[in-house]
N, C-alpha and C. Protein backbone atom coordinates (compact mmCIF):
# COMPACT_ATOMS: atom_id res chain seq x y z
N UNK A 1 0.84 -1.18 0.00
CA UNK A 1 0.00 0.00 0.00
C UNK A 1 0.88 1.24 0.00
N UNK A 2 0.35 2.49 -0.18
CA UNK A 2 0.75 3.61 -0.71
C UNK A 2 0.01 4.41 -0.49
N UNK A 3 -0.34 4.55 0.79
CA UNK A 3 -1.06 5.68 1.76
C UNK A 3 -1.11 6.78 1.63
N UNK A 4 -1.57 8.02 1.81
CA UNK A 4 -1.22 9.37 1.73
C UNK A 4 -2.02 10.20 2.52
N UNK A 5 -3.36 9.28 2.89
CA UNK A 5 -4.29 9.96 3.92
C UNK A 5 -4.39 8.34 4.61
N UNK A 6 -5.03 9.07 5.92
CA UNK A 6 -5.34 7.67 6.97
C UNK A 6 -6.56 6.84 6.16
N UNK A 7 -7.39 7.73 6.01
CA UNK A 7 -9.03 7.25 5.13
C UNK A 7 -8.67 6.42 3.47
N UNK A 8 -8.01 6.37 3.21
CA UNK A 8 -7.67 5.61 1.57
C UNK A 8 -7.60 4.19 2.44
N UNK A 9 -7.04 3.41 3.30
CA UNK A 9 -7.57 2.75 4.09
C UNK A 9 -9.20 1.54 3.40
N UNK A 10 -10.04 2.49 3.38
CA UNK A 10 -10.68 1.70 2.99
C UNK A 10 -11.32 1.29 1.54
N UNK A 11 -10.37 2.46 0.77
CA UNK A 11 -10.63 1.72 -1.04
C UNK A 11 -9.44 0.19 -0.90
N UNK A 12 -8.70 0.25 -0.03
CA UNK A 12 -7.85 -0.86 -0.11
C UNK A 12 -8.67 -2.45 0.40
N UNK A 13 -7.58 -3.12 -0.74
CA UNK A 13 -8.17 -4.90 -0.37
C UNK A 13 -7.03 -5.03 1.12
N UNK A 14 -7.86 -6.14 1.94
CA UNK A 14 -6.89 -6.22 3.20
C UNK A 14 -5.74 -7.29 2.30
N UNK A 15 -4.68 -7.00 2.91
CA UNK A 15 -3.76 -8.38 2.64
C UNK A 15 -4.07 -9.93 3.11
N UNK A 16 -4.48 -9.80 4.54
CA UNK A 16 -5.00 -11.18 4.75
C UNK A 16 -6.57 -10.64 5.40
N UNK A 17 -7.36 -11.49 6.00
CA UNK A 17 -8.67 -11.21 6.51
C UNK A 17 -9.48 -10.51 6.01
N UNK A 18 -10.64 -10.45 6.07
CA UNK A 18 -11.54 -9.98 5.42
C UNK A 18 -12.01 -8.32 5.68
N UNK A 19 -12.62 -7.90 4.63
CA UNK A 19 -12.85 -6.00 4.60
C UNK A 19 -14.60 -6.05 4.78
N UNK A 20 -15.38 -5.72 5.22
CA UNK A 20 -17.11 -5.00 5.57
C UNK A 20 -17.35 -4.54 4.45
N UNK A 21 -17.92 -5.34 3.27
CA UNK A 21 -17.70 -4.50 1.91
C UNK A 21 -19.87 -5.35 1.65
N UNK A 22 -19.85 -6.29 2.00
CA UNK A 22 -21.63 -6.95 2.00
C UNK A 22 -22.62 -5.49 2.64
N UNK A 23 -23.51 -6.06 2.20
CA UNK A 23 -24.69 -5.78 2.90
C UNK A 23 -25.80 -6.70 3.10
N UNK A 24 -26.52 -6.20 3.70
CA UNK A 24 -27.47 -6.91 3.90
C UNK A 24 -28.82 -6.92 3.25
N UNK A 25 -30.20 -7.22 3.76
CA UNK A 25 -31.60 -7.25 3.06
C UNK A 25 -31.97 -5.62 3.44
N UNK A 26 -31.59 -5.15 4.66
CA UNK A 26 -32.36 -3.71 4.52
C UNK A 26 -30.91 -2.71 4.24
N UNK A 27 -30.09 -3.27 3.34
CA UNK A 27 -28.79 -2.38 3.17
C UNK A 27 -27.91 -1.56 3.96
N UNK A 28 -27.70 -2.34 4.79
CA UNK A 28 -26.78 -1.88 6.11
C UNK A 28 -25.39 -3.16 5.44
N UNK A 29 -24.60 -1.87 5.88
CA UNK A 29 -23.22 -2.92 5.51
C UNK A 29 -22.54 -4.18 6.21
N UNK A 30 -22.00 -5.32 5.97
CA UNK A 30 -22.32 -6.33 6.83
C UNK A 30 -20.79 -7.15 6.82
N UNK A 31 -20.09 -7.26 7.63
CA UNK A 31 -19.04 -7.60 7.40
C UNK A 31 -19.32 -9.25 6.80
N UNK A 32 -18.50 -9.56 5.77
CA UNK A 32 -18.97 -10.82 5.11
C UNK A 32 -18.88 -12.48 5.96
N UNK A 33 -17.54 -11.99 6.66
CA UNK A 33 -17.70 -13.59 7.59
C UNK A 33 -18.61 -13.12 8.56
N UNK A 34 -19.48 -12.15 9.20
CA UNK A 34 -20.75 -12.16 9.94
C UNK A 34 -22.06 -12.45 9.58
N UNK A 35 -21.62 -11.88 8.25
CA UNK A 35 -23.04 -12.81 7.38
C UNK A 35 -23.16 -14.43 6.90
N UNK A 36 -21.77 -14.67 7.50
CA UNK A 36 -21.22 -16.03 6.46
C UNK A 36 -22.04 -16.80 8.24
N UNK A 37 -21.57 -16.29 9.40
CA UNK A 37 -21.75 -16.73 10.68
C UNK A 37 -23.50 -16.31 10.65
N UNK A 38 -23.91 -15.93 11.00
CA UNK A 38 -25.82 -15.39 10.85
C UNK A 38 -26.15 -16.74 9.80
N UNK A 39 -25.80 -16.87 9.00
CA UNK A 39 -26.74 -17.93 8.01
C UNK A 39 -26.09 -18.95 7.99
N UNK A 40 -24.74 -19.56 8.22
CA UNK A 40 -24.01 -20.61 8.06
C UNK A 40 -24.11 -21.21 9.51
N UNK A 41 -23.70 -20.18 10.65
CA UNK A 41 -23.36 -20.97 11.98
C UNK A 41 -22.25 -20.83 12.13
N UNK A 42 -21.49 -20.56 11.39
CA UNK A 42 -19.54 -20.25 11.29
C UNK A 42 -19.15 -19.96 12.11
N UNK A 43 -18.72 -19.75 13.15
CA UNK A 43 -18.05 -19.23 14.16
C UNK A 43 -16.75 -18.20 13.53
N UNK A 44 -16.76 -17.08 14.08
CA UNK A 44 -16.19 -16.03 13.48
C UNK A 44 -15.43 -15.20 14.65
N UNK A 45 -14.15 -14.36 14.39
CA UNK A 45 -13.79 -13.83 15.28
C UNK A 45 -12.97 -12.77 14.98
N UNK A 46 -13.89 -11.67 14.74
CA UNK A 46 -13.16 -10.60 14.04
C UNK A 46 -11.48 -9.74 13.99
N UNK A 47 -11.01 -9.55 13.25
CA UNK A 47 -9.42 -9.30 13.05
C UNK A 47 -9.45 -8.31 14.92
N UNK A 48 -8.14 -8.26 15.15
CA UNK A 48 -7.65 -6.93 16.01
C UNK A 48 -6.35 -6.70 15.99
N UNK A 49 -5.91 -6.43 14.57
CA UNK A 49 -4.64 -6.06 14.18
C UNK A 49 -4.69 -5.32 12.56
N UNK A 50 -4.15 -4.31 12.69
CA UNK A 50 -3.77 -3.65 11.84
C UNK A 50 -2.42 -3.10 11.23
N UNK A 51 -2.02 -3.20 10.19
CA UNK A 51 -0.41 -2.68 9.50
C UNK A 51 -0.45 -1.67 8.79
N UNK A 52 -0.43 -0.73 9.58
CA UNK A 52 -0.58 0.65 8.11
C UNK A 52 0.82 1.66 7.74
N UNK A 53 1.99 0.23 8.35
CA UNK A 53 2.81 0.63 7.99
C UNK A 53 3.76 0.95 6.88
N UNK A 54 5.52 1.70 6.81
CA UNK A 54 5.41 2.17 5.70
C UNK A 54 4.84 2.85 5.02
N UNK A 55 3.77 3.87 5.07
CA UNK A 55 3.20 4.34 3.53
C UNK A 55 3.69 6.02 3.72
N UNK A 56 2.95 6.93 3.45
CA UNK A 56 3.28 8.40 3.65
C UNK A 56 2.26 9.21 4.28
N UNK A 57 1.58 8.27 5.63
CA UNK A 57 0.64 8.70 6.25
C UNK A 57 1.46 10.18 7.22
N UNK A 58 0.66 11.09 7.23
CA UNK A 58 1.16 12.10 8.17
C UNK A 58 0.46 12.42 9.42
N UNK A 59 -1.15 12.35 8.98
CA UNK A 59 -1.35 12.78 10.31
C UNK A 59 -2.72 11.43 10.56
N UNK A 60 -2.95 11.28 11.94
CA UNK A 60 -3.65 10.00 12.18
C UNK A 60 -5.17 10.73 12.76
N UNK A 61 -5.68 12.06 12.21
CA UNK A 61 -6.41 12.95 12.49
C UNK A 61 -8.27 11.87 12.28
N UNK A 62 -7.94 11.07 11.22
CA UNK A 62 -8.60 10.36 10.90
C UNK A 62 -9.28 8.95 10.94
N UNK A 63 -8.70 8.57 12.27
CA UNK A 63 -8.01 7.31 12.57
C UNK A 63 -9.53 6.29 13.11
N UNK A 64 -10.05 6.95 14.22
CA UNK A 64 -11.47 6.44 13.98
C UNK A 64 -12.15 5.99 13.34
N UNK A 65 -12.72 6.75 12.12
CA UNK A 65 -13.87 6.98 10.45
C UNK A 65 -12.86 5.99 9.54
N UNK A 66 -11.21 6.08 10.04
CA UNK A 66 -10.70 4.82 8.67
C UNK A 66 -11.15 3.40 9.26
N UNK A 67 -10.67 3.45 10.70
CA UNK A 67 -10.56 1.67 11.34
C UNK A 67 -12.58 1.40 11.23
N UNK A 68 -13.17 2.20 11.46
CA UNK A 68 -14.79 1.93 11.33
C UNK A 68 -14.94 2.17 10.18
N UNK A 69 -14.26 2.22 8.95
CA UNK A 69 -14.92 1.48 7.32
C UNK A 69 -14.14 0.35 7.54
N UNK A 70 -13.20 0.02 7.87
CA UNK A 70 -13.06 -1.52 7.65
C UNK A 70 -12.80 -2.61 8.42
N UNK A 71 -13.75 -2.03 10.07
CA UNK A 71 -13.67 -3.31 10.86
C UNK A 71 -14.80 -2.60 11.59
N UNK A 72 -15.86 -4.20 11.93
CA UNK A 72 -16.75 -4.24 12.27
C UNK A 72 -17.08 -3.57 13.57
N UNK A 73 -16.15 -3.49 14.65
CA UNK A 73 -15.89 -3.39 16.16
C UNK A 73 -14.39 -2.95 16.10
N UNK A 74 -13.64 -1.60 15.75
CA UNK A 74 -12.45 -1.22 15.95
C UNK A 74 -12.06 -1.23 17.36
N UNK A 75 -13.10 -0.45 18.41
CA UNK A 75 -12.75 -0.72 19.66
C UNK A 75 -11.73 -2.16 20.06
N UNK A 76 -11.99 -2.83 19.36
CA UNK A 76 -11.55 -4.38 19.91
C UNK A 76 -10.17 -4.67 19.23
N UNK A 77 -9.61 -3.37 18.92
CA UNK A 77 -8.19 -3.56 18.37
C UNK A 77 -7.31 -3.67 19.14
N UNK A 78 -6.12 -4.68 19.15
CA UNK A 78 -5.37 -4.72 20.25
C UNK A 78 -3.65 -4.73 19.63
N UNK A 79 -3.92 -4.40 18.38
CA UNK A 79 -2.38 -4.49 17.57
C UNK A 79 -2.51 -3.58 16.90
N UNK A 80 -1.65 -2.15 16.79
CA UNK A 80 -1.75 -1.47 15.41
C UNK A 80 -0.53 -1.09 15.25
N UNK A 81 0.02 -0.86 13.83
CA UNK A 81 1.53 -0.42 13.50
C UNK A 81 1.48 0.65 12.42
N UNK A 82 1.58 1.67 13.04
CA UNK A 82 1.85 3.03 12.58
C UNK A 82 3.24 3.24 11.75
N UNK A 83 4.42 2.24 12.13
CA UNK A 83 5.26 3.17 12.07
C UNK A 83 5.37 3.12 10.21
N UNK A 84 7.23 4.07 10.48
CA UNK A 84 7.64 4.18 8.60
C UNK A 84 6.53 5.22 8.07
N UNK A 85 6.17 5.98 8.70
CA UNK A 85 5.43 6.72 8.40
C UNK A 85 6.20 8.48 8.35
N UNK A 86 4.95 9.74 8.49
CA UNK A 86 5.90 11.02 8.54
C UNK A 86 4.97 11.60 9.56
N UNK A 87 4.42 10.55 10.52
CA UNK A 87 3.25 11.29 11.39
C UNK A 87 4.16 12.63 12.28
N UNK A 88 3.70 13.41 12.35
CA UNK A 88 4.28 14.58 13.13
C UNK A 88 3.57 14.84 14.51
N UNK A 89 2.23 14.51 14.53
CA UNK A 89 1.22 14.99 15.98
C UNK A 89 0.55 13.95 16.24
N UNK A 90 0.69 13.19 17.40
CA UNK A 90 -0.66 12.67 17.82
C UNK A 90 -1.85 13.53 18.40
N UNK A 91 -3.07 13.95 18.20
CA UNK A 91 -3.92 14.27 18.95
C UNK A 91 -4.32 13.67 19.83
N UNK A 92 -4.40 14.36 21.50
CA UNK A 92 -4.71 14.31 22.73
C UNK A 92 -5.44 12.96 23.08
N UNK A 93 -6.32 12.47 22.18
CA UNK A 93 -7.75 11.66 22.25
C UNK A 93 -7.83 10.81 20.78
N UNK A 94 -6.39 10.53 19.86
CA UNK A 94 -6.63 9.58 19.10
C UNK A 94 -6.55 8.26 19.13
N UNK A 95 -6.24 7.63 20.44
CA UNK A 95 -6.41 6.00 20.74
C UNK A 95 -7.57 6.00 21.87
N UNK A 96 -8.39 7.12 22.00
CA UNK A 96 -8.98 6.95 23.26
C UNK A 96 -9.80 5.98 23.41
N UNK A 97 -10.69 5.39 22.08
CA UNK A 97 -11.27 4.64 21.97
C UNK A 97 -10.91 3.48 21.90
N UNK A 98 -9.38 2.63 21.56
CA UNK A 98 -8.90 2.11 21.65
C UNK A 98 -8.14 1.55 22.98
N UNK A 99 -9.14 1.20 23.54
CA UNK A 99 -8.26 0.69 25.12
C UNK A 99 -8.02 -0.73 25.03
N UNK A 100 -8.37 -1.84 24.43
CA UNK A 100 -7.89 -3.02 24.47
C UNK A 100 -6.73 -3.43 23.40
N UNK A 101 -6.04 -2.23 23.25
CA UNK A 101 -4.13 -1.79 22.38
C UNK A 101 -3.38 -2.13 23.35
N UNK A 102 -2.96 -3.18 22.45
CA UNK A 102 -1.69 -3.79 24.05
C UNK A 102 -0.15 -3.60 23.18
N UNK A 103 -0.55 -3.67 22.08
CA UNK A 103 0.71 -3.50 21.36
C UNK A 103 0.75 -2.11 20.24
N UNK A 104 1.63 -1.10 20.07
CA UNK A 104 1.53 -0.18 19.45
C UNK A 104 3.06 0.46 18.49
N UNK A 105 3.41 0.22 17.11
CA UNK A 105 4.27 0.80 17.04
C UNK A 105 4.14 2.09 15.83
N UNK A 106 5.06 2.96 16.91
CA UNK A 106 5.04 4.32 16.08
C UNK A 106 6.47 4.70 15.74
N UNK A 107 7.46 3.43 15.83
CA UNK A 107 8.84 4.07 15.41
C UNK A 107 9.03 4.62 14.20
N UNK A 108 9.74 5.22 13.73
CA UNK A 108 10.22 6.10 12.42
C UNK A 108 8.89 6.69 11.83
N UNK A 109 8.89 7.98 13.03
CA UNK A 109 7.95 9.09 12.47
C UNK A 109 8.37 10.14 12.61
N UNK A 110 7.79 11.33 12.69
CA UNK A 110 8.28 12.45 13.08
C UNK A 110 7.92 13.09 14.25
N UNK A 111 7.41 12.21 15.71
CA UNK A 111 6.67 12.82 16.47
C UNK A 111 8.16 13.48 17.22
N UNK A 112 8.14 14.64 17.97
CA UNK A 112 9.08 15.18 18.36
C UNK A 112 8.41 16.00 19.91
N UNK A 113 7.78 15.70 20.46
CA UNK A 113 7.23 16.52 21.66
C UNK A 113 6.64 15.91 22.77
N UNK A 114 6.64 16.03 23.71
CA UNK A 114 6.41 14.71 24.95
C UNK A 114 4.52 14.60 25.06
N UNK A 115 3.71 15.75 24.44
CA UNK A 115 2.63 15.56 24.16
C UNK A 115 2.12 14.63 23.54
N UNK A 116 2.91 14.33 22.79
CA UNK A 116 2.30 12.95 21.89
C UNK A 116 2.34 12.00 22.59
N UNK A 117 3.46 11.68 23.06
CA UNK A 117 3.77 10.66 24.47
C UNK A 117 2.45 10.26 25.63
N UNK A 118 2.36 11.73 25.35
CA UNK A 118 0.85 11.95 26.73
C UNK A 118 -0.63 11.05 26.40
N UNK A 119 -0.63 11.69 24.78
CA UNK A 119 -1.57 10.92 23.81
C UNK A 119 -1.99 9.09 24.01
N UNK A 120 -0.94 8.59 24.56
CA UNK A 120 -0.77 7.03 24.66
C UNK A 120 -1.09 7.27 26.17
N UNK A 121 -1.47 7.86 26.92
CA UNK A 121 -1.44 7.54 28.55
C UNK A 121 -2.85 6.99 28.73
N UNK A 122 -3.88 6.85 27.89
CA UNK A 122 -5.43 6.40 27.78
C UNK A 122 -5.06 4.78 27.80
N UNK A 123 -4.11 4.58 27.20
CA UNK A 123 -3.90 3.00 26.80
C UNK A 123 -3.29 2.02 27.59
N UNK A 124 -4.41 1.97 28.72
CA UNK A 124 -3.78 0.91 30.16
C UNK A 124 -3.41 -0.34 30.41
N UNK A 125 -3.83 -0.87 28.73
CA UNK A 125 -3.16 -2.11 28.78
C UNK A 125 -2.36 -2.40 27.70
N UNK A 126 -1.63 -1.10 27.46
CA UNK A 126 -0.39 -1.63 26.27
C UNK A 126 0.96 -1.93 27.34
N UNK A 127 0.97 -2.87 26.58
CA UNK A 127 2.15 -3.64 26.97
C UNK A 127 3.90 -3.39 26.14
N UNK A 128 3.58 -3.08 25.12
CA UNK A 128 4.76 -2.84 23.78
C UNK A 128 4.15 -1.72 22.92
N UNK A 129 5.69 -0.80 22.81
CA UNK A 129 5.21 0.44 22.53
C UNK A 129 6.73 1.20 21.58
N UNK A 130 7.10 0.95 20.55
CA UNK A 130 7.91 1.25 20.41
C UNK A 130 8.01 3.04 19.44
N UNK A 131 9.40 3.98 19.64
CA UNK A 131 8.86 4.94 19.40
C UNK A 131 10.48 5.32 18.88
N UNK A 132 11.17 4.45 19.13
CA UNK A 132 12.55 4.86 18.37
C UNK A 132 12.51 5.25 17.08
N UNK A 133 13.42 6.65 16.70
CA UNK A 133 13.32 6.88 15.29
C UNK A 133 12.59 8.08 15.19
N UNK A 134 12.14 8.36 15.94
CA UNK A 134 11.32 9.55 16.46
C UNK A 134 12.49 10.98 17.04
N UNK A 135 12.05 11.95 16.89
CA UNK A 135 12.99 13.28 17.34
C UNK A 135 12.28 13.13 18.75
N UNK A 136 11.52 12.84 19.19
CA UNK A 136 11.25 12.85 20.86
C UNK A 136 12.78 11.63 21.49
N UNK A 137 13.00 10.83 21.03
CA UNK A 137 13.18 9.72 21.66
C UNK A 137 14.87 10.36 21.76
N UNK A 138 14.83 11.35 21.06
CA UNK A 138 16.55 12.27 21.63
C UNK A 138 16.43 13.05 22.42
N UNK A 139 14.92 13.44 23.13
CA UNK A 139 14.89 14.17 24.48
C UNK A 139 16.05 13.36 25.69
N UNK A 140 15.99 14.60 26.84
CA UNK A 140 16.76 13.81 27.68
C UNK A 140 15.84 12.62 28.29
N UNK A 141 15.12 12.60 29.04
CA UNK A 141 14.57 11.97 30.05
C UNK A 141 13.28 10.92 29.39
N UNK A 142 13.17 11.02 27.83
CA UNK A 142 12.49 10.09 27.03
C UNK A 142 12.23 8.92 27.58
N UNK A 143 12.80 7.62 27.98
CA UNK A 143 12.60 6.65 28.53
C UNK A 143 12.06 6.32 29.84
N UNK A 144 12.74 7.42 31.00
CA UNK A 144 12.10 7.60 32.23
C UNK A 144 10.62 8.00 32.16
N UNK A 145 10.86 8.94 31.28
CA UNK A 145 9.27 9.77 31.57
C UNK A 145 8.45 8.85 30.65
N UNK A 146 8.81 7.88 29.70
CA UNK A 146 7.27 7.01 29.32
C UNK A 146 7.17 5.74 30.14
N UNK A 147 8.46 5.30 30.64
CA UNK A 147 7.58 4.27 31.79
C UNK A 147 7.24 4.96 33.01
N UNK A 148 8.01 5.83 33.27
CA UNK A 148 6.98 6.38 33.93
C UNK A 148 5.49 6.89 34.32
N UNK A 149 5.16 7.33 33.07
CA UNK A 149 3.38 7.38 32.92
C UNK A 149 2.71 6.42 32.10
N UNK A 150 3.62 5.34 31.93
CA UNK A 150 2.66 3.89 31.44
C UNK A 150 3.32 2.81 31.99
N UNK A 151 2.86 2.77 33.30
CA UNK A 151 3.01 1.47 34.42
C UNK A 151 2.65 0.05 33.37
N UNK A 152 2.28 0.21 33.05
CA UNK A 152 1.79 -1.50 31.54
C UNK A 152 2.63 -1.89 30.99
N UNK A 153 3.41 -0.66 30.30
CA UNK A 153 4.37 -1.33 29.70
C UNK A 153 5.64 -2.30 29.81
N UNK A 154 5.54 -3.16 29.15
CA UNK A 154 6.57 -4.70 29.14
C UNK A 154 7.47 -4.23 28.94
N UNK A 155 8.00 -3.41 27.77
CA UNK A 155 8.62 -3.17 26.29
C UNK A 155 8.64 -1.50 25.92
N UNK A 156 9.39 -0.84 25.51
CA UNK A 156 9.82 0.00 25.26
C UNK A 156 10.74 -0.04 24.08
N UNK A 157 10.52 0.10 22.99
CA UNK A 157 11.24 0.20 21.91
C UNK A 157 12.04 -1.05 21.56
N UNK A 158 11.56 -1.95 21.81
CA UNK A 158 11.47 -3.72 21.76
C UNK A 158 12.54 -3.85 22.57
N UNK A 159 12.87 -3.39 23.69
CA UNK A 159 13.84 -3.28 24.85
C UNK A 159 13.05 -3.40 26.39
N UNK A 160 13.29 -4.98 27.02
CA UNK A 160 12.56 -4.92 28.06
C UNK A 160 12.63 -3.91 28.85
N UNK A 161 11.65 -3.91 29.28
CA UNK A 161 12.40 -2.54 30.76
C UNK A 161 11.96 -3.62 31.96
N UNK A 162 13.06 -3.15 32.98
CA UNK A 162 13.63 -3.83 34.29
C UNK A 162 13.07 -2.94 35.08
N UNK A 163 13.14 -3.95 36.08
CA UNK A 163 12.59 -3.31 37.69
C UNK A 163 13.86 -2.14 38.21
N UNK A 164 14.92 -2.16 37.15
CA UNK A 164 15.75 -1.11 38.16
C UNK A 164 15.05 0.16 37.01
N UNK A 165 14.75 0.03 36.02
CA UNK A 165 14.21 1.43 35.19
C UNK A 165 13.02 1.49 35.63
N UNK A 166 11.81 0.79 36.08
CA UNK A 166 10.67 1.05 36.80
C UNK A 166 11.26 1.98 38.25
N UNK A 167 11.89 1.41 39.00
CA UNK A 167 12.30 2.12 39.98
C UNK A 167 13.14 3.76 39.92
N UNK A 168 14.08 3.79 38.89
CA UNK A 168 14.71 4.54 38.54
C UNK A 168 13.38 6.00 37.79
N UNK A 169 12.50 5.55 37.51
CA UNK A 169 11.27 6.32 36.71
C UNK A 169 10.62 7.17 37.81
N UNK A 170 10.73 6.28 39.13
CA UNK A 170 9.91 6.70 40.19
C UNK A 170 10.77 8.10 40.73
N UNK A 171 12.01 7.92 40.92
CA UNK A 171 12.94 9.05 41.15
C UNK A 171 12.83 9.36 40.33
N UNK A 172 13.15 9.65 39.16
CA UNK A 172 13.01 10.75 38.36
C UNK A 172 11.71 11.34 38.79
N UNK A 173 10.63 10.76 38.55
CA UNK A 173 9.31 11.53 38.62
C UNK A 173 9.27 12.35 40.00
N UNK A 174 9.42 11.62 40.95
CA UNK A 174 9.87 12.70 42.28
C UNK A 174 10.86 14.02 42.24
N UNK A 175 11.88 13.94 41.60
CA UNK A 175 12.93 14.94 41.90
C UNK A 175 12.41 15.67 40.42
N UNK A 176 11.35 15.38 39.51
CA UNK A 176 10.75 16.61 38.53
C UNK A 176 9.44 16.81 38.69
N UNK A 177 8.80 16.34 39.95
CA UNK A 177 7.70 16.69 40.26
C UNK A 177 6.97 17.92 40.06
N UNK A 178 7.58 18.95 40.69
CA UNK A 178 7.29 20.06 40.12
C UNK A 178 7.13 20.14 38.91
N UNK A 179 7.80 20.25 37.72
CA UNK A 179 8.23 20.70 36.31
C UNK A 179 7.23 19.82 35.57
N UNK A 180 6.69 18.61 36.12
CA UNK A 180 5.72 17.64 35.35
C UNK A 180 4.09 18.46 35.69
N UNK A 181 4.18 18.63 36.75
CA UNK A 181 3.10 19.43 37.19
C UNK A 181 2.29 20.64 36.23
N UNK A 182 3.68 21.42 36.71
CA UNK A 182 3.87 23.08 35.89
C UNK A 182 3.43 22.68 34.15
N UNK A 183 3.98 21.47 33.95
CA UNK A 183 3.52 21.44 32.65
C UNK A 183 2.47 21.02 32.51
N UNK A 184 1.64 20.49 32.91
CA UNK A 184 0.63 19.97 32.61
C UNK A 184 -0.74 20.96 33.07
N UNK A 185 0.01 22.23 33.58
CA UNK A 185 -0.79 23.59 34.15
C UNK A 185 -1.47 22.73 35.31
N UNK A 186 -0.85 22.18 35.79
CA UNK A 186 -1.47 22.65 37.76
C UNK A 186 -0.75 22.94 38.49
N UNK A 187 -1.51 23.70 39.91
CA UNK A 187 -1.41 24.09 40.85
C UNK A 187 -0.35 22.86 41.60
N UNK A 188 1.26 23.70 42.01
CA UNK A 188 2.16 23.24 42.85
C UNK A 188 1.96 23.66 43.85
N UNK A 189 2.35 22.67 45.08
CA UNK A 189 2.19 23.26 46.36
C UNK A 189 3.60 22.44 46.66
N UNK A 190 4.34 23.57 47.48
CA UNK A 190 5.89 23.35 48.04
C UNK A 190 5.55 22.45 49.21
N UNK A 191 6.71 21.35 49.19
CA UNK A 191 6.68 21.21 50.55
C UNK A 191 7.59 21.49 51.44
């Protein structure tokens, strides 16, 4: 594929599994192994993985309206791979709907700002999260500060993280307490 918006997505054939392209008797669109399951008995179990990697996607502004043309229940995604892309911004609330994402990669993009970082803090049960390749991931404190605000994670840039970098996250977050605060505009109180 050869992406250029998130939404082209769904003029595309999937590579493996099936695309929501049927309908039905009162013309509602019908994903085809659900119709194959309704009249056959089939037992069916819809995809929760996606590859929309590689192409020249930039921004994922769209990311909702693409995964709901071509899966029945996107909520129930638990694999998606962003990266090889030129994404520059995550918006605040673009996996929000996506909470059963246990695995996520966004390496080799252009995200460069710890906001985007923030963007993934909805996602309580990702487990693998890789983001190398990225201009954020040459910040200083890049690694501390994302296990730090995602206790879930296994994996970090396909690099286990250890109980001494869980621990090590916790100091950091203490001795920048303040400055995490201040950024996020609240009220510090000294002690």
């Amino acid at each position: 594929m050869n992406l250029n918006s998130i939404l082209d997505i769904v003029k595309e054939d999937p590579i493996s599994g099936r695309k929501r392209l049927t309908t039905d008797d009162a013309g509602k669109v019908v994903h085809k192994k659900t119709a194959a399951k309704i009249v056959g008995g089939e037992v069916y179990t819809p995809p929760v993985s996606i590859r929309l990697n590689d192409n020249g996607l930039t921004s994922v502004d769209d990311l909702d309206a693409a995964l709901s043309g071509v899966f029945e229940d996107p909520t129930r995604l638990q694999w998606i791979d962003l990266s090889g892309n030129a994404i520059a911004q995550l918006p605040k609330t673009v996996f929000a709907r996506y909470t059963q994402l246990s695995t996520l990669h966004l390496h080799a993009n252009k995200l460069c700002a710890y906001a985007d970082i923030d963007a993934l803090f909805c996602l309580v049960h990702l487990r693998q999260l890789t983001l190398h390749g990225n201009p954020v991931d040459e910040k200083k404190h890049y690694r501390v500060y994302t296990i730090y605000h995602m206790p879930s994670l296994v994996q970090l840039d396909y690099s286990t993280i250890t109980q001494c970098e869980r621990e090590r996250s916790e100091t950091w977050a203490v001795t920048y307490r303040k400055q995490l605060a201040i950024r996020r505009g609240e009220q510090v109180d000294d002690m």
